[in-house]
Protein backbone atom coordinates (compact mmCIF):
# COMPACT_ATOMS: atom_id res chain seq x y z
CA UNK A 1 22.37 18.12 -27.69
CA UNK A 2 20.04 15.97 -30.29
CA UNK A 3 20.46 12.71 -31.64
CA UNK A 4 19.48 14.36 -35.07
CA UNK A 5 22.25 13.76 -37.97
CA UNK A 6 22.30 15.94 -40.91
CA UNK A 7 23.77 14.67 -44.19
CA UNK A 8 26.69 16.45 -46.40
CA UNK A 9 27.23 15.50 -49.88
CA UNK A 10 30.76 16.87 -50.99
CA UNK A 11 31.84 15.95 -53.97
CA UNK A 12 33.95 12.60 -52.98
CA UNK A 13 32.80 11.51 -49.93
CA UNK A 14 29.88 10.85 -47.61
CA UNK A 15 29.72 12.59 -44.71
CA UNK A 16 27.39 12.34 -41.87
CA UNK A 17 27.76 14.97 -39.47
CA UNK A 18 25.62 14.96 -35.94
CA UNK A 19 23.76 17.76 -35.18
CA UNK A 20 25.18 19.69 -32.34
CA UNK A 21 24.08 23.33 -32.51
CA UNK A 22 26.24 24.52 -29.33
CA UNK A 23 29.49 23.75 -30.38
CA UNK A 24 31.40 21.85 -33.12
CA UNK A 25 31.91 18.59 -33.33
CA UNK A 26 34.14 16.52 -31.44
CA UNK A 27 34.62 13.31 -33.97
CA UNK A 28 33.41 13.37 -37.44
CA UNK A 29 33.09 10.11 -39.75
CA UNK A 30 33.64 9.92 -43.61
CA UNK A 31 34.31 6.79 -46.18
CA UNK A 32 36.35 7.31 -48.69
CA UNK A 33 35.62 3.99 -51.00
CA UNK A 34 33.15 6.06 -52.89
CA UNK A 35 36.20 8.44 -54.26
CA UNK A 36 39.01 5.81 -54.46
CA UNK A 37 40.87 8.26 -53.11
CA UNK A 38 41.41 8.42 -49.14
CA UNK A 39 43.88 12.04 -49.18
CA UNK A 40 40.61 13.86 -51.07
CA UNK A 41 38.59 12.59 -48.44
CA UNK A 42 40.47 13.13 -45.59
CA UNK A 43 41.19 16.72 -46.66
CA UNK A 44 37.30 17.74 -46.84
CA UNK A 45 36.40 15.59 -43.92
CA UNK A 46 39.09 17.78 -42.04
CA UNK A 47 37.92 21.34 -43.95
CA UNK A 48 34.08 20.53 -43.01
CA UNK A 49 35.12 19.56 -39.25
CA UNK A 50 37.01 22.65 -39.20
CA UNK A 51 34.93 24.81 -40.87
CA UNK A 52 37.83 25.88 -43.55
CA UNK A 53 37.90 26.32 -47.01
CA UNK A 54 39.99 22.83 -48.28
CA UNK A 55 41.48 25.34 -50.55
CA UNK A 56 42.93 27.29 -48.53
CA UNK A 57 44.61 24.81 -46.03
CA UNK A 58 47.92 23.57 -45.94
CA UNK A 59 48.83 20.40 -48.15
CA UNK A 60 47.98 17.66 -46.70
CA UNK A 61 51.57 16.26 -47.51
CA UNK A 62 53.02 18.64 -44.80
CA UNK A 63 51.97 16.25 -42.04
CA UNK A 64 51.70 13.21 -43.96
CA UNK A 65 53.63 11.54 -47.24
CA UNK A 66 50.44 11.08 -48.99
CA UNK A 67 51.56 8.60 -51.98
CA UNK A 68 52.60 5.91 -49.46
CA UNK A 69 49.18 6.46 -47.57
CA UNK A 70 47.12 6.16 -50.24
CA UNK A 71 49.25 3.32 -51.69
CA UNK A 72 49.20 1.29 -48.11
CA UNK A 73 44.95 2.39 -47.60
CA UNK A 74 44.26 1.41 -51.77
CA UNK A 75 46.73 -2.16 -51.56
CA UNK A 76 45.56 -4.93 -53.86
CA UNK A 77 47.47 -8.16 -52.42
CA UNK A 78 46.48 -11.31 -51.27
CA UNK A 79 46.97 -10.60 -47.77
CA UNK A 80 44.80 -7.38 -48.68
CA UNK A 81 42.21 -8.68 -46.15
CA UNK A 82 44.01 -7.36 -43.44
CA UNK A 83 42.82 -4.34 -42.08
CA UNK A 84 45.15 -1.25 -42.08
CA UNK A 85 44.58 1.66 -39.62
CA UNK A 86 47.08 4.80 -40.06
CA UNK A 87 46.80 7.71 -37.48
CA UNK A 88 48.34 10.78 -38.11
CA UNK A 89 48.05 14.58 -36.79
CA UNK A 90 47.16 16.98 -39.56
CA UNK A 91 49.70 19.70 -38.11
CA UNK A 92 47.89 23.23 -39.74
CA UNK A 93 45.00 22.44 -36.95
CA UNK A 94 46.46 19.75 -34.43
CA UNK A 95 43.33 17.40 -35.36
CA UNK A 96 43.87 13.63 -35.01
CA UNK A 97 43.03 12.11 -38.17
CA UNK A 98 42.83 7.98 -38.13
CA UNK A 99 42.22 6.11 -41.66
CA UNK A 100 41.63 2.71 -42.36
CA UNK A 101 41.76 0.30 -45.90
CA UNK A 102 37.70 -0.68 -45.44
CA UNK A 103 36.99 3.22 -46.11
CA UNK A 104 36.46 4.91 -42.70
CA UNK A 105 38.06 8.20 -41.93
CA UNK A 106 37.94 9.82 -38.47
CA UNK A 107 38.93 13.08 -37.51
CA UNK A 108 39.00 14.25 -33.86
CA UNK A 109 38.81 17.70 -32.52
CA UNK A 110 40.05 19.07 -29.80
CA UNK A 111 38.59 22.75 -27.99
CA UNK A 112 41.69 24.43 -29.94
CA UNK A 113 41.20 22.34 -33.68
CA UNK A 114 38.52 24.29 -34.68
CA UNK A 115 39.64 27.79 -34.02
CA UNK A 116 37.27 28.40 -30.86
């Protein structure tokens, strides 16, 4: 395994993926402050973890009510300061998904999450 990362510039988000030419990845790390929007980010970070077409995978509001999320991650009050952290598991693929109001997204594979 290398230390090497290679970057991935989908449209909304910024990826960094480590190199790890073996296998998939076990954890993969977005933000989504750039796109305003955490559910578009979440949905490719899952699709490039997985290696599926975000197209073609199930809504993300089947495992998830997406307004609220993006309503609780996206908050403007004046306790806004304090950090939120919402874990959830994205059911099409059993992957552990954990988002948080400064912008990080990270999605967790298991052996099984990524079809191998």
């Amino acid at each position: 395994m290398t230390t090497d990362e290679t970057d991935i510039d989908p449209p909304h988000s910024n990826l960094v993926i480590p190199e790890m030419p073996d296998k998939y990845m076990e954890t993969l790390q977005a933000d989504w402050t750039d796109s305003g929007q955490p559910d578009i980010t979440i949905v490719e970070t899952i699709a490039v973890a997985t290696n599926r077409d975000p197209l073609e995978m199930a809504p993300l509001n089947a495992s998830i009510d997406v307004d609220a999320l993006n309503a609780l991650l996206t908050r403007e009050t004046p306790d806004s300061h304090t950090p939120v952290q919402v874990s959830f598991t994205y059911e099409e693929t059993g992957t552990q998904v954990t988002v948080r109001s400064d912008g990080q997204v990270i999605v967790s594979l298991d052996d099984e999450s990524n079809g191998r």
